[in-house]
C-alpha atoms as a PDB file:
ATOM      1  CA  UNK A   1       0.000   0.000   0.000  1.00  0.00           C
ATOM      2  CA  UNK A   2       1.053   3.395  -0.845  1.00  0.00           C
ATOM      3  CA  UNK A   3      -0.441   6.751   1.234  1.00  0.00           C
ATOM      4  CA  UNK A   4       0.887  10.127  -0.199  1.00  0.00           C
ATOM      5  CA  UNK A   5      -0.050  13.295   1.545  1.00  0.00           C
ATOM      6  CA  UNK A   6      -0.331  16.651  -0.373  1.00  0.00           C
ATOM      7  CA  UNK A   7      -1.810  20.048   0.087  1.00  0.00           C
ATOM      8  CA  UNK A   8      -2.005  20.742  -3.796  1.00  0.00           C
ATOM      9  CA  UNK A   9      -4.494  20.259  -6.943  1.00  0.00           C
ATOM     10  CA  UNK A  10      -2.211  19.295  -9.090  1.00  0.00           C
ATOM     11  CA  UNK A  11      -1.634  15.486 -10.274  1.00  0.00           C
ATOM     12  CA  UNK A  12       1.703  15.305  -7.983  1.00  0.00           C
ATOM     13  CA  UNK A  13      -0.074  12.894  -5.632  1.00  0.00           C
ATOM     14  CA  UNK A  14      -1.191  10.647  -8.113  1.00  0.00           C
ATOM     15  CA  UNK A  15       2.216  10.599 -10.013  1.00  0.00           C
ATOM     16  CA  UNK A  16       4.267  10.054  -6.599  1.00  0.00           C
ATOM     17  CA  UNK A  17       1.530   6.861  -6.390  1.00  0.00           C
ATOM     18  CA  UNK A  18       2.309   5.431  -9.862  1.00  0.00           C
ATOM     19  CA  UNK A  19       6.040   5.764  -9.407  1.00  0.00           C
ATOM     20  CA  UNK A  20       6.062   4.047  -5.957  1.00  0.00           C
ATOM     21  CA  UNK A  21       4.271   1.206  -7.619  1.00  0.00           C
ATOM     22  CA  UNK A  22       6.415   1.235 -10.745  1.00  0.00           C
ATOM     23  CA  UNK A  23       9.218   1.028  -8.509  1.00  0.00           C
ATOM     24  CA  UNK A  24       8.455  -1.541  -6.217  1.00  0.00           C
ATOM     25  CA  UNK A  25       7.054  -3.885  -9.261  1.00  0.00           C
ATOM     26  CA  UNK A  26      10.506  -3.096 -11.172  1.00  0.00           C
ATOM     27  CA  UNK A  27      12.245  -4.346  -8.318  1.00  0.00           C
ATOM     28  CA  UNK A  28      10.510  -7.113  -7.858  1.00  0.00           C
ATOM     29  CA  UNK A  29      10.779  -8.458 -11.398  1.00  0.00           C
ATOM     30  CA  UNK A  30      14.596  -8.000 -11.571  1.00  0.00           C
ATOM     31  CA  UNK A  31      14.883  -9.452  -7.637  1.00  0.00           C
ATOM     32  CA  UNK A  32      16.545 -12.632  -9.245  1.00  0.00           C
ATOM     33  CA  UNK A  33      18.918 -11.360 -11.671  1.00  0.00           C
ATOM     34  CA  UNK A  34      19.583  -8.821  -9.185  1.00  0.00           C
ATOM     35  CA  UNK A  35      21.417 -12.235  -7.204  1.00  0.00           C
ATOM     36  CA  UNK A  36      25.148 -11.072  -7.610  1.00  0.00           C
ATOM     37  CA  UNK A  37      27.663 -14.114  -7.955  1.00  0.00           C
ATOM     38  CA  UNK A  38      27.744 -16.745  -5.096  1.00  0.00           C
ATOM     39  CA  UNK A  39      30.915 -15.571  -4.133  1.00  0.00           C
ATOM     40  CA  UNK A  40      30.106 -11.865  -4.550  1.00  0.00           C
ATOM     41  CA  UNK A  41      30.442  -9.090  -1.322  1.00  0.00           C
ATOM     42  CA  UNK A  42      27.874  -9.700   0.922  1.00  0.00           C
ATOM     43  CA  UNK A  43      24.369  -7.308   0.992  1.00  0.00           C
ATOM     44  CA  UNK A  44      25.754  -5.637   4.615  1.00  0.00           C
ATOM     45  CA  UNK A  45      29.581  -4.902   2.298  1.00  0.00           C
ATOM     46  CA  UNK A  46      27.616  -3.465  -0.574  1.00  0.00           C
ATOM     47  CA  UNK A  47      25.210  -1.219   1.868  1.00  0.00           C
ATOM     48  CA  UNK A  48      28.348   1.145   2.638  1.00  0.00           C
ATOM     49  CA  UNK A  49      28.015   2.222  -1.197  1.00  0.00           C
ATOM     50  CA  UNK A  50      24.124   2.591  -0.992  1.00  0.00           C
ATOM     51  CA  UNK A  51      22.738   6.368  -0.683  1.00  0.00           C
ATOM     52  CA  UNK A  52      22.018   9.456  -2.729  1.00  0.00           C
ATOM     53  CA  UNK A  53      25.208  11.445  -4.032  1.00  0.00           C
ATOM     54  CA  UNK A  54      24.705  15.388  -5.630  1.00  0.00           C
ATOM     55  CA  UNK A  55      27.266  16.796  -7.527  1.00  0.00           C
ATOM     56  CA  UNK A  56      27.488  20.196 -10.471  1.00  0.00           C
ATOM     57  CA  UNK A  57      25.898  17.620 -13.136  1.00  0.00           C
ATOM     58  CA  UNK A  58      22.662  16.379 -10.921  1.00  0.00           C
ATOM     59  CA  UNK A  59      21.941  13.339  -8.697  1.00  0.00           C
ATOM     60  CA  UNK A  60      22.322   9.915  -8.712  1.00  0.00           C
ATOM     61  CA  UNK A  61      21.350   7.293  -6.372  1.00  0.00           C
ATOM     62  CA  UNK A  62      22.977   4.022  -5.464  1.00  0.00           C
ATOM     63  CA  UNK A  63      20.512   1.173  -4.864  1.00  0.00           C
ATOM     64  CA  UNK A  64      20.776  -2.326  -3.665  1.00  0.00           C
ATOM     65  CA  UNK A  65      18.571  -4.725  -4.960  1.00  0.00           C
ATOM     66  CA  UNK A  66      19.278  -8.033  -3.925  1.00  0.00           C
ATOM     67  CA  UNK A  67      23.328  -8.599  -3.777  1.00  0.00           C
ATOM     68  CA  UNK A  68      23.600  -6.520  -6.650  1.00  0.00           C
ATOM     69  CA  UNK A  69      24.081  -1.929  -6.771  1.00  0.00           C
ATOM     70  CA  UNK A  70      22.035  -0.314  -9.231  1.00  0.00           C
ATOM     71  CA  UNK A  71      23.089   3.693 -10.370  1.00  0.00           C
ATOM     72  CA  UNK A  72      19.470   5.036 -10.581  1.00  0.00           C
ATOM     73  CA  UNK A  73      18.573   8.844 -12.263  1.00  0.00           C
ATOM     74  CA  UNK A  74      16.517  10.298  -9.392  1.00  0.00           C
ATOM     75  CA  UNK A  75      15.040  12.906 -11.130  1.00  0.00           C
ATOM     76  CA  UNK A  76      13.385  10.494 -13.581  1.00  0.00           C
ATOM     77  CA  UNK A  77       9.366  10.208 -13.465  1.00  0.00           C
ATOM     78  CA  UNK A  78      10.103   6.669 -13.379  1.00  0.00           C
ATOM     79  CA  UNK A  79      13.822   6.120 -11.592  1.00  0.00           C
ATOM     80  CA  UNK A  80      14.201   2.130 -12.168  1.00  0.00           C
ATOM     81  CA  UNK A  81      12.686   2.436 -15.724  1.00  0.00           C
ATOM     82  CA  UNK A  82      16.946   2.470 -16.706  1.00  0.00           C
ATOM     83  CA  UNK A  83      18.918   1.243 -13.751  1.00  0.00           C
ATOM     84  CA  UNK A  84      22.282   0.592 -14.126  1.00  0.00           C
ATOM     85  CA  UNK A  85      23.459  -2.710 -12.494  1.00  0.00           C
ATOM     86  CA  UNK A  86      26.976  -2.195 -11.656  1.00  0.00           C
ATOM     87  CA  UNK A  87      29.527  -4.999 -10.946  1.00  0.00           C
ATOM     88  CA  UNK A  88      32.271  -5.062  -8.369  1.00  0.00           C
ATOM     89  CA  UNK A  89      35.555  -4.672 -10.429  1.00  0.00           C
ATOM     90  CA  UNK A  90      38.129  -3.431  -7.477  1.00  0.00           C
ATOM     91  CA  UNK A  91      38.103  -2.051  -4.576  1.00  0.00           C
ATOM     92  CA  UNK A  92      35.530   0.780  -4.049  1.00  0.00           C
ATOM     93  CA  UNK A  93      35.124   0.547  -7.558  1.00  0.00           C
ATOM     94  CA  UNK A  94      32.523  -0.764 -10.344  1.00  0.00           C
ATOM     95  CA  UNK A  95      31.894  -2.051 -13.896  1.00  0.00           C
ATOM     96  CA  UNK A  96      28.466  -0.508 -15.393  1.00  0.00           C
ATOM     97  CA  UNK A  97      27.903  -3.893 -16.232  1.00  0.00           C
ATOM     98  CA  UNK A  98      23.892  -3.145 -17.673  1.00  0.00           C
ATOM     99  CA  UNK A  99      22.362  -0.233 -18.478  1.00  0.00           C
ATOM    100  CA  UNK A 100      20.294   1.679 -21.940  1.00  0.00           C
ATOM    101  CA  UNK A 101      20.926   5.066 -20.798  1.00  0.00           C
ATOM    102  CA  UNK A 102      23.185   6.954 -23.182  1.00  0.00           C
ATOM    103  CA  UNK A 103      25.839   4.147 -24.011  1.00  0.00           C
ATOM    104  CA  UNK A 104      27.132   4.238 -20.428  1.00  0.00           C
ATOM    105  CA  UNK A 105      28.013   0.386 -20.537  1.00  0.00           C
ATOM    106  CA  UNK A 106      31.686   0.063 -19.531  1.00  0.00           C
ATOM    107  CA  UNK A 107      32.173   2.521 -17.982  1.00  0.00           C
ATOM    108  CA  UNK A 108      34.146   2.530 -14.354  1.00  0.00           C
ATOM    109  CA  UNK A 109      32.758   3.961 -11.263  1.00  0.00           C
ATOM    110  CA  UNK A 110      34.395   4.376  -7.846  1.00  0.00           C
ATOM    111  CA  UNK A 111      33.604   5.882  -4.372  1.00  0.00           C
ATOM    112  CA  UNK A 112      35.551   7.230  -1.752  1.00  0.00           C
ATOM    113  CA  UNK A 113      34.901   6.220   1.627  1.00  0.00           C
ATOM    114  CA  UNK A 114      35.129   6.945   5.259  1.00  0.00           C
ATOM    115  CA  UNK A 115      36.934   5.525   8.175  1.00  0.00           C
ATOM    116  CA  UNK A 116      34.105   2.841   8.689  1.00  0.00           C
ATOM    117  CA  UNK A 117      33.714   2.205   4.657  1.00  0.00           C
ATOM    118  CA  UNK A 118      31.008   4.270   3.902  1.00  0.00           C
ATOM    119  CA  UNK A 119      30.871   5.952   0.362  1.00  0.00           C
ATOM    120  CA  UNK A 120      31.383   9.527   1.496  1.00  0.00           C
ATOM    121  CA  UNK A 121      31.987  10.153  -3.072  1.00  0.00           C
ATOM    122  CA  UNK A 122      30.342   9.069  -6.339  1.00  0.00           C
ATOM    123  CA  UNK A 123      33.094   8.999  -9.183  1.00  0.00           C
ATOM    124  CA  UNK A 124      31.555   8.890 -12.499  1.00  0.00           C
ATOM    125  CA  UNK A 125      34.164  10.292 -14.626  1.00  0.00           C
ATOM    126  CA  UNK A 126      35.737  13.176 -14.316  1.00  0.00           C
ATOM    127  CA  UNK A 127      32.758  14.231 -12.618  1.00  0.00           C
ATOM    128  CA  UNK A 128      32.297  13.555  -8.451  1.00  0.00           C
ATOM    129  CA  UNK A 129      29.307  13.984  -6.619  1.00  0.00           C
ATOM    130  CA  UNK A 130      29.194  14.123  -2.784  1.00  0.00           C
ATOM    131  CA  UNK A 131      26.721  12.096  -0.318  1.00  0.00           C
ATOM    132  CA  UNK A 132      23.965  14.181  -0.030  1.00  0.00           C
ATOM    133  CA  UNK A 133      21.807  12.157   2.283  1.00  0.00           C
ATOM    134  CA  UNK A 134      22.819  12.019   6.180  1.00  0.00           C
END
């Protein structure tokens, strides 16, 4: 169930409804793809890495489904229509292993981290992007 408070007219209430719904069916359709390898980090290893990161270029947000990190567009009507599933490939750093957004297949990603191992960084590039959630 989905409840979504609002003081407006508009159709923002019943958007914010379709994309929770869109979201939580995407995620359970790709739930077993979404596995990682057997011998993969562990959910509780890939959670430092999970979070929303703001930088000059926009957001991005980091989320686990499964054992596996997805690089979602937050400001998208529909976020998980394109995730990104991104592979480990080194430490605190990833393969963009699927994805149909603009050819970004390939393409590295790495984080920098805190004392305790959580991403304090979003590399995507040259551009970085800072944690922007607490």
């Amino acid at each position: 169930a989905t409840a979504v408070l609002t003081n407006n007219l508009g159709p923002l209430s019943a958007l914010a409804v379709e994309m929770a719904f869109h979201t939580m069916a995407k995620v359970a359709a790709m739930w077993g793809d979404a596995a990682g390898p057997p011998a993969g980090p562990s959910r509780a290893a890939l959670r430092h890495y999970t979070g929303q990161f703001r930088g000059e270029w926009g957001e991005a947000l980091i989320a686990l489904v499964n054992k596996s990190l997805y690089l979602v567009d937050p400001e998208e009507d529909r976020p998980m229509r394109i995730p990104a599933r991104l592979e480990p490939s080194g430490e605190h750093r990833f393969l963009i292993a699927d994805n149909e957004d603009y050819g970004r297949r390939g393409e590295h990603i790495s984080f920098s981290t805190d004392k305790s191992g959580r991403a304090t960084a979003l590399h995507v590039g040259p551009n970085s992007l800072q944690r922007a959630d607490p």
